[in-house]
C-alpha atoms as a PDB file:
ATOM      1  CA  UNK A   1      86.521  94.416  73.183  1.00  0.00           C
ATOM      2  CA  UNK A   2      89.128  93.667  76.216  1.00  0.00           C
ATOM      3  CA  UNK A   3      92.227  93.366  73.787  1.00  0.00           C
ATOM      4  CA  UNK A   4      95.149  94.987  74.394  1.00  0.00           C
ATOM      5  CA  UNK A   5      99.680  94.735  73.967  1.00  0.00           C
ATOM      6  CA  UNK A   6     100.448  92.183  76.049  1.00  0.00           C
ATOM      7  CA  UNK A   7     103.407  93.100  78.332  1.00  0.00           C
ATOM      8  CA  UNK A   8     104.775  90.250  80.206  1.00  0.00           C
ATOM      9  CA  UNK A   9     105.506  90.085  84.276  1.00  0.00           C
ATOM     10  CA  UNK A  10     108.620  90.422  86.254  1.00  0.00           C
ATOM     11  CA  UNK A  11     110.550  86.453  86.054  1.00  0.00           C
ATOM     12  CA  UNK A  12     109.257  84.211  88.087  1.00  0.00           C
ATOM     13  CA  UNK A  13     112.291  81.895  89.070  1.00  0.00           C
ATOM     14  CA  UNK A  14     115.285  80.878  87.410  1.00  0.00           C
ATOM     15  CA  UNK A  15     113.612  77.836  86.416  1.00  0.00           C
ATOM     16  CA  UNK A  16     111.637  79.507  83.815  1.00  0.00           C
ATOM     17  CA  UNK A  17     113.040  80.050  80.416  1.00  0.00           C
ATOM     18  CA  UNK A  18     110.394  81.729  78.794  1.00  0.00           C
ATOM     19  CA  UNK A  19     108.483  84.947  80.875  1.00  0.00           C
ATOM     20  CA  UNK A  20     104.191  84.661  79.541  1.00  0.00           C
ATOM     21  CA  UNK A  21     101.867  87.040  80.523  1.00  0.00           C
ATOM     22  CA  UNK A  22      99.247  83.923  80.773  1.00  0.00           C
ATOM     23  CA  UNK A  23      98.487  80.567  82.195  1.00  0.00           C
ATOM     24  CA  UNK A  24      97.018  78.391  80.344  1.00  0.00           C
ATOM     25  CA  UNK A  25      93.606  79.641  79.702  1.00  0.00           C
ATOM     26  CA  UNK A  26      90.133  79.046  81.774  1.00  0.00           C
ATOM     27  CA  UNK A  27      87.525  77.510  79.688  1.00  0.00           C
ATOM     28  CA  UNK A  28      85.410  80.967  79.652  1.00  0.00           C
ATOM     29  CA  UNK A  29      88.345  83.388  78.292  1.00  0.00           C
ATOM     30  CA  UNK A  30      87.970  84.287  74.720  1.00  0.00           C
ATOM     31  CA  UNK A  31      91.370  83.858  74.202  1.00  0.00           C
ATOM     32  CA  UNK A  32      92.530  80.498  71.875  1.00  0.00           C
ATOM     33  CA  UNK A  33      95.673  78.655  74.048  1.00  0.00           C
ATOM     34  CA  UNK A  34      97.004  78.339  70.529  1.00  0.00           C
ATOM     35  CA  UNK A  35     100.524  80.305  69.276  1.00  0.00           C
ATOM     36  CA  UNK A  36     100.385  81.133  66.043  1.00  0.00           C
ATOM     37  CA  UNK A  37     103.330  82.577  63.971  1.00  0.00           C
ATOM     38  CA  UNK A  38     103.646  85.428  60.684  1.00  0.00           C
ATOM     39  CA  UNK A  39     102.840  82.590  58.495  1.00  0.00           C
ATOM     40  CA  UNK A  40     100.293  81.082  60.058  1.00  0.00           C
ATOM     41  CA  UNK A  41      96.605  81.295  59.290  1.00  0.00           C
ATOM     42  CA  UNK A  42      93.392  81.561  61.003  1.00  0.00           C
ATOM     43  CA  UNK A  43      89.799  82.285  60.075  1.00  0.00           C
ATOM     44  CA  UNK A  44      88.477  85.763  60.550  1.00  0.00           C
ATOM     45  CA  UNK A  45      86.595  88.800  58.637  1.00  0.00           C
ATOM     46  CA  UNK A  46      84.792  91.500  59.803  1.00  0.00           C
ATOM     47  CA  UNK A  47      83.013  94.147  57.742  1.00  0.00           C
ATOM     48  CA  UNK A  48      79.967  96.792  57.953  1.00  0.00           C
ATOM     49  CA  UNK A  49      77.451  94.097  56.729  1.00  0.00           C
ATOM     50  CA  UNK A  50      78.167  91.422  59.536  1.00  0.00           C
ATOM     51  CA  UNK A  51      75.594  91.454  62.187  1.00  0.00           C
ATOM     52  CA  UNK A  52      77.765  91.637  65.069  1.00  0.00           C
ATOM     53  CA  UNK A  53      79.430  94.752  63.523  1.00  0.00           C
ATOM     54  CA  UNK A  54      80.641  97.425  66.060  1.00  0.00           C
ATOM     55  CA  UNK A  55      79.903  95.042  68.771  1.00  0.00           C
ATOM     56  CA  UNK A  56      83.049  94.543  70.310  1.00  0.00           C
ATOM     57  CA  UNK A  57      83.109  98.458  70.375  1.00  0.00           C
ATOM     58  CA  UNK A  58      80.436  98.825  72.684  1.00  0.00           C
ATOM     59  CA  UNK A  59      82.651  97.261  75.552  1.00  0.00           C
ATOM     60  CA  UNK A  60      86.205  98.687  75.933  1.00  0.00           C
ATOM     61  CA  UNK A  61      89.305  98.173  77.708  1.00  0.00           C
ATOM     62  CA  UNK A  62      91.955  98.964  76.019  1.00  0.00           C
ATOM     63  CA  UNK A  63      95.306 100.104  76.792  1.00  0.00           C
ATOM     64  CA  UNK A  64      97.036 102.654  74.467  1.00  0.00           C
ATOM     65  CA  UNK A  65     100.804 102.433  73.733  1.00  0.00           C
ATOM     66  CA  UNK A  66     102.698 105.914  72.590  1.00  0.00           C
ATOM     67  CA  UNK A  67     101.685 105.727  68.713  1.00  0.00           C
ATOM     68  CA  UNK A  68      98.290 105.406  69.317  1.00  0.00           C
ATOM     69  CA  UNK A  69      98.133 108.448  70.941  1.00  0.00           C
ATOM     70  CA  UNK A  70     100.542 110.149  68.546  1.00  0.00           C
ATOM     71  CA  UNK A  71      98.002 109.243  65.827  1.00  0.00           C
ATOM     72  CA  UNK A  72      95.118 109.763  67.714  1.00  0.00           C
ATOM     73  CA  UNK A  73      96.201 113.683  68.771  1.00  0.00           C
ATOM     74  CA  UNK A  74      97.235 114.478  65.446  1.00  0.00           C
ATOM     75  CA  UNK A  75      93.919 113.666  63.616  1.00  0.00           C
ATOM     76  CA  UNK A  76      92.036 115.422  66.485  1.00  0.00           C
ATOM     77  CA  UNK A  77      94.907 118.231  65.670  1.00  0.00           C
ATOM     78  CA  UNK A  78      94.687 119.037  69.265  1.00  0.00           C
ATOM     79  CA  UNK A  79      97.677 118.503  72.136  1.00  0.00           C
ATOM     80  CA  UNK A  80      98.824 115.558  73.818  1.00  0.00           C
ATOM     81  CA  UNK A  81      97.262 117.610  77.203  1.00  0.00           C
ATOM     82  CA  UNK A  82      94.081 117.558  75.860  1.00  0.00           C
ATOM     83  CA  UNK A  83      93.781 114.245  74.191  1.00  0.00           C
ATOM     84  CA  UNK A  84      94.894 112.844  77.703  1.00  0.00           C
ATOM     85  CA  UNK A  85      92.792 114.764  79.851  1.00  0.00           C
ATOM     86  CA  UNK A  86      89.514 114.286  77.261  1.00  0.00           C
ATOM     87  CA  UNK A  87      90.078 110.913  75.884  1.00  0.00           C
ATOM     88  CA  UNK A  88      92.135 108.754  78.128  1.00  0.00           C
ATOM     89  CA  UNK A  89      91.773 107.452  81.756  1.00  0.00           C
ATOM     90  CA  UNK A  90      94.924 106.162  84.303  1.00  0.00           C
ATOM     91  CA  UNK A  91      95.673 102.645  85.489  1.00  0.00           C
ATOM     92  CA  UNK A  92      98.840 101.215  86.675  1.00  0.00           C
ATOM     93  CA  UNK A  93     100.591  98.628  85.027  1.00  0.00           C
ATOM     94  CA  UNK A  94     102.099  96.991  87.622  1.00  0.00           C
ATOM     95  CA  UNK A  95     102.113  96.366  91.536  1.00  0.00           C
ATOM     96  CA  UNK A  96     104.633  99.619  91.682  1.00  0.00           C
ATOM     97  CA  UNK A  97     102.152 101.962  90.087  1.00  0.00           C
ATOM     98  CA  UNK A  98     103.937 102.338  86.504  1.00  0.00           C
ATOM     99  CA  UNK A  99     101.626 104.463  84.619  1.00  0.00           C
ATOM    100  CA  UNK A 100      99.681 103.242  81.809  1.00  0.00           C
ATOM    101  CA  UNK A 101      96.457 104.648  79.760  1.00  0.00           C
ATOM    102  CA  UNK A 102      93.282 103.091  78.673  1.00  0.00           C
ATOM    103  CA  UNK A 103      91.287 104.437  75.688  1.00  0.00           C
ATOM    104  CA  UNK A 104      88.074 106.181  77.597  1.00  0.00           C
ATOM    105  CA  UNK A 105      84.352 105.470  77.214  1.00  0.00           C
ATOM    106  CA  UNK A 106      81.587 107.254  76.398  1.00  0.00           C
ATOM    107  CA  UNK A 107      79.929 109.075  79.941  1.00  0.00           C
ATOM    108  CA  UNK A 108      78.446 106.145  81.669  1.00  0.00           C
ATOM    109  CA  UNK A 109      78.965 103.373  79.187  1.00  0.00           C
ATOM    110  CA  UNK A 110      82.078 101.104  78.366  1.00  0.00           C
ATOM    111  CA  UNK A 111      81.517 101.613  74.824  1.00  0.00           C
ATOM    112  CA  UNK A 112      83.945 103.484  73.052  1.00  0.00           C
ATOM    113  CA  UNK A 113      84.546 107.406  72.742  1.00  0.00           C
ATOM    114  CA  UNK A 114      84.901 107.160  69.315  1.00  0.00           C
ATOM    115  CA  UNK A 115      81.827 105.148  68.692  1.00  0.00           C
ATOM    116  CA  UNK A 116      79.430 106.841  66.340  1.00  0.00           C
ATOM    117  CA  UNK A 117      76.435 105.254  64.942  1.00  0.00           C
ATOM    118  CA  UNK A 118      78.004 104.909  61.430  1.00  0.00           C
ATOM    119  CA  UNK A 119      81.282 102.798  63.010  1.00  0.00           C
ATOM    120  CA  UNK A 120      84.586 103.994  64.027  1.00  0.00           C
ATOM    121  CA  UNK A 121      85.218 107.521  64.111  1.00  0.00           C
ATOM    122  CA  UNK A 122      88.828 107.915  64.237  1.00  0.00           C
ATOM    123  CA  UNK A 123      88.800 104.872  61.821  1.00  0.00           C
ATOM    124  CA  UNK A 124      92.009 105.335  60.097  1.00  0.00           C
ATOM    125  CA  UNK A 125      94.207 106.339  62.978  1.00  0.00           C
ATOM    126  CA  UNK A 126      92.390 103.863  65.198  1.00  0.00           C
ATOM    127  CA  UNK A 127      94.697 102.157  68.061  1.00  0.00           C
ATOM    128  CA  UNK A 128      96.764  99.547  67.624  1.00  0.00           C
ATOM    129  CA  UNK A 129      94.670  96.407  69.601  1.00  0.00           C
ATOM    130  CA  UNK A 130      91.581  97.995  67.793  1.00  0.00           C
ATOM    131  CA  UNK A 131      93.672  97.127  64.468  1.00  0.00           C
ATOM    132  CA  UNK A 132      94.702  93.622  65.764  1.00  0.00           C
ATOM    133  CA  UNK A 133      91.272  92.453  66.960  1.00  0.00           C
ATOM    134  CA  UNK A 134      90.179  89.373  66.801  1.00  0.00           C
ATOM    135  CA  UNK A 135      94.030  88.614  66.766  1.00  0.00           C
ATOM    136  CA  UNK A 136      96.339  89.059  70.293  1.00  0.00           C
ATOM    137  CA  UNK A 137      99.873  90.181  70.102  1.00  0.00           C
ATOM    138  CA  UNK A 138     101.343  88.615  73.105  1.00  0.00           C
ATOM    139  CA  UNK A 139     104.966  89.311  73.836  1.00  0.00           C
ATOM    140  CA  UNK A 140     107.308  87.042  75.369  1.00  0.00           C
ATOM    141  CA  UNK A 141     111.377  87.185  76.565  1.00  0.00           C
ATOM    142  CA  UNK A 142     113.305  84.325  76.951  1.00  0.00           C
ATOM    143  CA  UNK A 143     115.579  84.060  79.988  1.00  0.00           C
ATOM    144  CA  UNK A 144     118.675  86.451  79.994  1.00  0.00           C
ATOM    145  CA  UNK A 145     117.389  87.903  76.652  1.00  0.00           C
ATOM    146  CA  UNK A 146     117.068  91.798  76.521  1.00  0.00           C
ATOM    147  CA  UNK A 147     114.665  91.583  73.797  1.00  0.00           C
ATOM    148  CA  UNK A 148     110.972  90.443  73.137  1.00  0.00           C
ATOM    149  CA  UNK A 149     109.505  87.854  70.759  1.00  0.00           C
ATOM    150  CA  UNK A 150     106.353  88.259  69.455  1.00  0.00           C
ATOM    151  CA  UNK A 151     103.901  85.341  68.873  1.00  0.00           C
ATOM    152  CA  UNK A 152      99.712  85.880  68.320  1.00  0.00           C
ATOM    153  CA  UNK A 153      96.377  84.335  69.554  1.00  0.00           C
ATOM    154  CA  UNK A 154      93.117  84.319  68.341  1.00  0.00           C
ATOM    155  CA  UNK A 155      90.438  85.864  70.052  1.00  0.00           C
ATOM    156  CA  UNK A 156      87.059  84.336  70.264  1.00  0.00           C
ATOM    157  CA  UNK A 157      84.357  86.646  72.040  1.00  0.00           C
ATOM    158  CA  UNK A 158      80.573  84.744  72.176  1.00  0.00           C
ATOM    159  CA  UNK A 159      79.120  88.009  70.046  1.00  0.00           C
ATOM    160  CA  UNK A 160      81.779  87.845  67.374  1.00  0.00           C
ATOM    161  CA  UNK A 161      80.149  86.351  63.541  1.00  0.00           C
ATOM    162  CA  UNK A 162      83.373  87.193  61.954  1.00  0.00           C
ATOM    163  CA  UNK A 163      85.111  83.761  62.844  1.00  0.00           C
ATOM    164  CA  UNK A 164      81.990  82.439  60.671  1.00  0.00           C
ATOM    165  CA  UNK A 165      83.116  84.387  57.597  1.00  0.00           C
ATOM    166  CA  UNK A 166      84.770  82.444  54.869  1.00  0.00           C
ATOM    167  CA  UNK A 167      87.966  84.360  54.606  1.00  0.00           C
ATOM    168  CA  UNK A 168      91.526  82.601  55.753  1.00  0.00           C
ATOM    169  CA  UNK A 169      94.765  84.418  55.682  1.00  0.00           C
ATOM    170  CA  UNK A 170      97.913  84.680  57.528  1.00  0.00           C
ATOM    171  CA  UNK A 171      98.620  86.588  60.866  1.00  0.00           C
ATOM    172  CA  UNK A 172     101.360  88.418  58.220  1.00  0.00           C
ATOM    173  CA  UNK A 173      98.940  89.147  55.769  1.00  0.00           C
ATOM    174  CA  UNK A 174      96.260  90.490  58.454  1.00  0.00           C
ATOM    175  CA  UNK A 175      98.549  92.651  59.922  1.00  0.00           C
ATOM    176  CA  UNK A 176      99.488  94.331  56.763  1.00  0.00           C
ATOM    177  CA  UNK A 177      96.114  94.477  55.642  1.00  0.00           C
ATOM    178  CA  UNK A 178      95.312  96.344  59.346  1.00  0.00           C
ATOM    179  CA  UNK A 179      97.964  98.851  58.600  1.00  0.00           C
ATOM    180  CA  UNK A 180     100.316  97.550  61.980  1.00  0.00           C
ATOM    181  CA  UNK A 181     103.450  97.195  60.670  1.00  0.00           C
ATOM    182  CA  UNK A 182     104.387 100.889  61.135  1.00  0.00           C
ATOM    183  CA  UNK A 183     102.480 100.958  64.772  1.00  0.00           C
ATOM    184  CA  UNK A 184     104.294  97.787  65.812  1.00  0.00           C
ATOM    185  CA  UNK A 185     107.569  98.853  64.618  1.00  0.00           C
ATOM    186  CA  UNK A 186     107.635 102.144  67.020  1.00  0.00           C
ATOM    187  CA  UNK A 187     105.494 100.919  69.580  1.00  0.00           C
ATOM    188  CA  UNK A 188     107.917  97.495  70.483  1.00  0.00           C
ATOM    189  CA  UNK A 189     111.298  99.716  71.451  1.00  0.00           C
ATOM    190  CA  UNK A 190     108.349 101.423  73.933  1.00  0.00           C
ATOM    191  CA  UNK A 191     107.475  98.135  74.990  1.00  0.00           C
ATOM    192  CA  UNK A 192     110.998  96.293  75.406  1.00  0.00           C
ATOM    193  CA  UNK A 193     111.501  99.567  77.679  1.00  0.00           C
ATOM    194  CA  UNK A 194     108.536  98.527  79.812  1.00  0.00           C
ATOM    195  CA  UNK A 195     109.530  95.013  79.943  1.00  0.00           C
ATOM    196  CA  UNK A 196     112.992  95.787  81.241  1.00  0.00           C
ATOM    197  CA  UNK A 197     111.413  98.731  83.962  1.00  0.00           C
ATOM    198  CA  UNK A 198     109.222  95.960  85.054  1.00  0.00           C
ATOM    199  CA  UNK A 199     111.381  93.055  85.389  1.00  0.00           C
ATOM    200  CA  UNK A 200     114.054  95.372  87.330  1.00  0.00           C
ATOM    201  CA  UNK A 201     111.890  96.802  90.078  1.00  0.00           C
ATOM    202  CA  UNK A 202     111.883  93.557  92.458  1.00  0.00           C
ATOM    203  CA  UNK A 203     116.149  93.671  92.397  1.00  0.00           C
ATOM    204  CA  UNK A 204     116.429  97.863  92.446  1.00  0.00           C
ATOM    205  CA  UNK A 205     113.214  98.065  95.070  1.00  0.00           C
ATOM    206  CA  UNK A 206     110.456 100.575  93.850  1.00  0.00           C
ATOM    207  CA  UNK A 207     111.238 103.026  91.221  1.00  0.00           C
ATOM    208  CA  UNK A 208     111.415 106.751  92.194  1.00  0.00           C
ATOM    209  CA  UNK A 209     108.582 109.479  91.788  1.00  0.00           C
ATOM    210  CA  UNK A 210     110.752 111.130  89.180  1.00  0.00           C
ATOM    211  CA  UNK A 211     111.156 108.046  87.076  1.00  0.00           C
ATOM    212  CA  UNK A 212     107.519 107.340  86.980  1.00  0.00           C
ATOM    213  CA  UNK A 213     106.887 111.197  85.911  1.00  0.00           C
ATOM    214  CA  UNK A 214     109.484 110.809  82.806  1.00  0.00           C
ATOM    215  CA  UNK A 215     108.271 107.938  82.217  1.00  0.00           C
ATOM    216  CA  UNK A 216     104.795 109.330  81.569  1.00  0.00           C
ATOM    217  CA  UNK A 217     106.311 112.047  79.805  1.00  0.00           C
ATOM    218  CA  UNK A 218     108.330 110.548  77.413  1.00  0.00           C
ATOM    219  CA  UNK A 219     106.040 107.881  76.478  1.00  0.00           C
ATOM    220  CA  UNK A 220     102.464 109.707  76.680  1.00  0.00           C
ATOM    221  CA  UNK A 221     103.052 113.488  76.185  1.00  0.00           C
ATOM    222  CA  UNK A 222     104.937 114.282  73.327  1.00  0.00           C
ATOM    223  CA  UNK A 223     104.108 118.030  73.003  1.00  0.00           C
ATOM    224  CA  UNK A 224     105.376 118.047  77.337  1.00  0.00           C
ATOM    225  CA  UNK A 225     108.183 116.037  76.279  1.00  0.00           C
ATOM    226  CA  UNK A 226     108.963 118.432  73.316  1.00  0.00           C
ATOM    227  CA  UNK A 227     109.336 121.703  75.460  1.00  0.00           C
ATOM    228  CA  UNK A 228     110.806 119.630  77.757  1.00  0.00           C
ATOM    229  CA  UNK A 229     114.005 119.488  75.391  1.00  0.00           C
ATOM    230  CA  UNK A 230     113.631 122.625  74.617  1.00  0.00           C
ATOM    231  CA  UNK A 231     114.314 123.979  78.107  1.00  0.00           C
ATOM    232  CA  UNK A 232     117.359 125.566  79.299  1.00  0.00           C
ATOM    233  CA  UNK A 233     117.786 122.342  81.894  1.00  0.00           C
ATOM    234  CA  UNK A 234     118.149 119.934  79.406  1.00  0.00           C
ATOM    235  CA  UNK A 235     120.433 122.016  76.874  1.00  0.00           C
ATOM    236  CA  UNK A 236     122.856 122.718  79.417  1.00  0.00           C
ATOM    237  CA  UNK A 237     123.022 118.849  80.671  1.00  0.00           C
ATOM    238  CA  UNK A 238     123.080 117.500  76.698  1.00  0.00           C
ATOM    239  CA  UNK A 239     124.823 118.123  73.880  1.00  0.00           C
ATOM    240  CA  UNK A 240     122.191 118.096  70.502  1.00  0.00           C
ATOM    241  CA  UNK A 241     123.133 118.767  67.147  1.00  0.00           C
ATOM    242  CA  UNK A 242     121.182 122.088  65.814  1.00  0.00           C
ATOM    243  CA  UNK A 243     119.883 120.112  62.946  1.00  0.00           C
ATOM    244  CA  UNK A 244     118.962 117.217  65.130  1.00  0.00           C
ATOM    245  CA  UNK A 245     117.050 118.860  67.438  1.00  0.00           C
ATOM    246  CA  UNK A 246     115.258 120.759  64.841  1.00  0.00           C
ATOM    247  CA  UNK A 247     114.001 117.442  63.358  1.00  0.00           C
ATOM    248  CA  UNK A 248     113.099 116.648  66.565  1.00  0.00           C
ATOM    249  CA  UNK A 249     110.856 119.839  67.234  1.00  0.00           C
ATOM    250  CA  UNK A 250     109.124 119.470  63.707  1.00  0.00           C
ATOM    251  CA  UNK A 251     108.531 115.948  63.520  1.00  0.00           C
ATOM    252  CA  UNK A 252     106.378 113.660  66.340  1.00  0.00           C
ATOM    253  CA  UNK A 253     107.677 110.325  65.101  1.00  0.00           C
ATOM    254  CA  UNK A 254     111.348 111.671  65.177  1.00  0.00           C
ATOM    255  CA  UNK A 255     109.979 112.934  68.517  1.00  0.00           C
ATOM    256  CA  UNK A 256     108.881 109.734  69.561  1.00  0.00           C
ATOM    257  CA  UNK A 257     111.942 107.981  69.115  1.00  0.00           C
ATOM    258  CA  UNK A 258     114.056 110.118  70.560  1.00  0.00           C
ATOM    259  CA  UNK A 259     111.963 110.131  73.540  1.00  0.00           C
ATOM    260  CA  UNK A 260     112.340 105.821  73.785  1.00  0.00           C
ATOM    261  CA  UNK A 261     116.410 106.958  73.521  1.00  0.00           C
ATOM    262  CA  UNK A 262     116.086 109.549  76.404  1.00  0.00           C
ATOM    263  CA  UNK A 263     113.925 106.872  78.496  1.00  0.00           C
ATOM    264  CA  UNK A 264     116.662 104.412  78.000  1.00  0.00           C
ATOM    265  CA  UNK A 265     119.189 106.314  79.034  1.00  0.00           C
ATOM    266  CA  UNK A 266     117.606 108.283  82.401  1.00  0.00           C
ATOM    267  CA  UNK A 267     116.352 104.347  83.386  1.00  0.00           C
ATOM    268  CA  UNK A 268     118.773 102.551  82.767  1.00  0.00           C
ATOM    269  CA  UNK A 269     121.873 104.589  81.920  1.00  0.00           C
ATOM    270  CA  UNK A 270     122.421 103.149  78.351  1.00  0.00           C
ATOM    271  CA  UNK A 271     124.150 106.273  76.881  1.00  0.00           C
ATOM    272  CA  UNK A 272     123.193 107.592  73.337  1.00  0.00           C
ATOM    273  CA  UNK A 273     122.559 111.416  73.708  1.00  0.00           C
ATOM    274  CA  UNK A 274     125.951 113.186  74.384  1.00  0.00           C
ATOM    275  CA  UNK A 275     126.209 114.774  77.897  1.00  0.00           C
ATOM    276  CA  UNK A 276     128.356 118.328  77.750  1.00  0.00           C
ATOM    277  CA  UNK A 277     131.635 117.912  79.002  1.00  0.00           C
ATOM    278  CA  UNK A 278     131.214 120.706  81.863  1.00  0.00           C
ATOM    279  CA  UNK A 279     128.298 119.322  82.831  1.00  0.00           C
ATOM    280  CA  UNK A 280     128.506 117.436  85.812  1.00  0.00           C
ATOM    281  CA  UNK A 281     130.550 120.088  87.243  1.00  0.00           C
ATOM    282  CA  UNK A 282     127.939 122.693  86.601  1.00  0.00           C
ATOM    283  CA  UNK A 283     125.288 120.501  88.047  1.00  0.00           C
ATOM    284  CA  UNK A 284     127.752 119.589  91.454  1.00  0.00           C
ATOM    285  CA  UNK A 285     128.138 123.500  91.915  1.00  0.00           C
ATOM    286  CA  UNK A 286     124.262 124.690  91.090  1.00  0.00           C
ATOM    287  CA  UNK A 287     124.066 121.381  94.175  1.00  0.00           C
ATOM    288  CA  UNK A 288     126.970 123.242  96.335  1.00  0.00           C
ATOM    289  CA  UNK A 289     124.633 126.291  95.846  1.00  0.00           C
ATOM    290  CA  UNK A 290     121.761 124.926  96.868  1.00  0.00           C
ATOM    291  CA  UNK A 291     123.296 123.242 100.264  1.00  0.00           C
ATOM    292  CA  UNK A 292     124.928 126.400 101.569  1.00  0.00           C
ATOM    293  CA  UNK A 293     121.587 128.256 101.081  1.00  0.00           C
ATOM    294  CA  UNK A 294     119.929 125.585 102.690  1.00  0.00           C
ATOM    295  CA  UNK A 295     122.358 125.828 105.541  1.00  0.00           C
ATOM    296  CA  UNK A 296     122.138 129.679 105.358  1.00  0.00           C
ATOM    297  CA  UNK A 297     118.402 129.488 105.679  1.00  0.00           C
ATOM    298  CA  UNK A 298     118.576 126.795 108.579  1.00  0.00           C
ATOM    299  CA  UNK A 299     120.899 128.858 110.723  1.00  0.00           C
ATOM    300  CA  UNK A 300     118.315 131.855 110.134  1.00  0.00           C
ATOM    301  CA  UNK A 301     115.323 130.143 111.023  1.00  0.00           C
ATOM    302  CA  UNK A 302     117.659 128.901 114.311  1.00  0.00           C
ATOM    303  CA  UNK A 303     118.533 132.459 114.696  1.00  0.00           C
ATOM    304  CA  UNK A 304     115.019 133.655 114.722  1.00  0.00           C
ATOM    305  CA  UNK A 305     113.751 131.406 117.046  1.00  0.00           C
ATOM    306  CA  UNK A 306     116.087 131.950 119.682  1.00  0.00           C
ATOM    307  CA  UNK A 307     115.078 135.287 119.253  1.00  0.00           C
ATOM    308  CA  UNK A 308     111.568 134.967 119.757  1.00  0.00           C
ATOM    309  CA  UNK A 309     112.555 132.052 122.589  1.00  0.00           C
ATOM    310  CA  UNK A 310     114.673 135.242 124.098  1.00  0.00           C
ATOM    311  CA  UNK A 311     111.556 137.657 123.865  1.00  0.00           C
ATOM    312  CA  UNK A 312     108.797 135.071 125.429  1.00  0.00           C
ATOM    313  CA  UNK A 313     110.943 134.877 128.303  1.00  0.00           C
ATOM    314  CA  UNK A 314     111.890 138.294 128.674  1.00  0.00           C
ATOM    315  CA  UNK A 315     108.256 138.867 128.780  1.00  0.00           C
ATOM    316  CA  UNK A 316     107.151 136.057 131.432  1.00  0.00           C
ATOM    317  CA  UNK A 317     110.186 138.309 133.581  1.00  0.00           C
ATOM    318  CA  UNK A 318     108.424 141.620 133.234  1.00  0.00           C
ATOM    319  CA  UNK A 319     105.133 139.780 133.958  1.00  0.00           C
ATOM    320  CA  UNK A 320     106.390 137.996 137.557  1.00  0.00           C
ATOM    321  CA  UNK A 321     107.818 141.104 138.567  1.00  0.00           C
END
């Protein structure tokens, strides 16, 4: 299965109302070049006594968005750390290296690291493009809008029997039925946020090192991301509520949110989480500090080598004489 969010490029001209993440599609992609809406229907079932069943498992790419891996970490009941260094691989998402994650595969094999012989094995808290498949979400902003629109696809992959099956419902109705509409409903702020970081890089050049590393942070490790809040740094730069931040520390989803809020905010400086008022001097004189040492440890290093300059030649004197 090669399914994943769809996230849609930078513009491409000001002649372009509508940003897709696809042409118009070659006669061997799987994917329909038909839009479908909520409330429209297409053919589709698949269940443990189709032939094909598990198939599209057995051949993987598919990227994971921040819920997935909140689910996925929380039914292995192990960290974020772990689930990213055990069950995740890199790629970038874009031509300046934004970070993304791809589900992994089993050692030598694209098929899935959950695969077991009996189906699924993280079934219930499977990702979010596993839920959707044989549907695409593909997600599309109109020129000047700061917000997505979503609109589907079918997919048709040459080993897939459950387009055959006699069962027709909505894209609505399959999407409850798949358990997405609390996935899709955290995971889009995530991926308006991506949108906007990706469409700004050509006009702001290429984003920093630190950017990319809170991006990664905010939006992959949670349990980083929660001690991360909980440091000193960020308590004496902003202003939380007691309560609020003890929601935050007890609850991932909270967490999660909260995280989208920060990411807006350090990105794009769209201001929701209070900043203490004697903040910005504190951080100007902890900067003040940090220059004069710098200076301090300059002039010693100057002072030391003029020194040892002073010594070499004293030396070269003795030796000529």
């Amino acid at each position: 299965m090669s399914i994943d969010i769809r996230l849609p490029p930078p513009e491409s001209g000001p002649d372009q109302p509508v940003i897709k993440e696809y042409s118009d599609p070659s006669p061997m992609t799987p994917v329909q070049p038909v839009q479908l809406g909520p409330d429209d229907t297409f053919q589709f079932n698949c269940h443990k006594g189709i032939a094909c069943f598990n198939k599209c498992c057995e051949n993987i790419d598919i990227m994971l968005a921040p819920y997935d891996l909140l689910r996925l970490k929380k039914r292995l009941k192990i960290s974020s750390r772990d689930f990213l260094d055990n069950f995740t691989r890199d790629f970038a998402m874009d031509g300046h290296g934004m970070p993304g994650l791809k589900l992994a595969t089993k050692e030598e094999s694209p098929a899935c690291v959950f695969l077991t012989p009996e189906g699924c094995g993280v079934y219930a808290d499977r990702p979010s493009a596993c839920r959707y498949y044989a549907l695409g979400l593909l997600s599309m902003r109109k020129k000047d809008s700061p917000t997505d629109e979503d609109s589907y696809f079918v997919v048709k992959e040459d080993h897939c029997l459950g387009h055959l099956e006699p069962k027709t419902q909505t894209v609505r109705d399959y999407r409850k039925e798949q358990g997405l509409e609390d996935y899709d409903a955290i995971n889009r702020e995530w991926r308006q946020i991506v949108l906007k970081k990706r469409s700004s890089g050509p006009t702001v050049g290429k984003p920093s090192e630190r950017s990319m590393e809170l991006f990664f942070l905010a939006s992959y490790d949670l349990d980083g991301f929660r001690e991360f809040i909980s440091s000193s740094g960020f308590t004496d730069l902003f202003e939380l509520d007691a309560a609020e931040k003890q929601i935050l520390i007890e609850n991932d989803e909270a967490l999660l949110r909260f995280a989208f809020r920060f990411l807006k905010q350090a990105l794009f400086g769209e201001i929701t989480i209070p900043i203490r008022v004697d903040a910005a001097e504190k951080r100007r004189e902890r900067y003040r500090q940090r220059v004069e040492q710098a200076e301090r440890d300059a002039a010693e290093r100057k002072t030391m080598d003029q020194d040892a300059q002073y010594e070499s030649l004293k030396h070269e004197s003795q030796d000529d004489d």
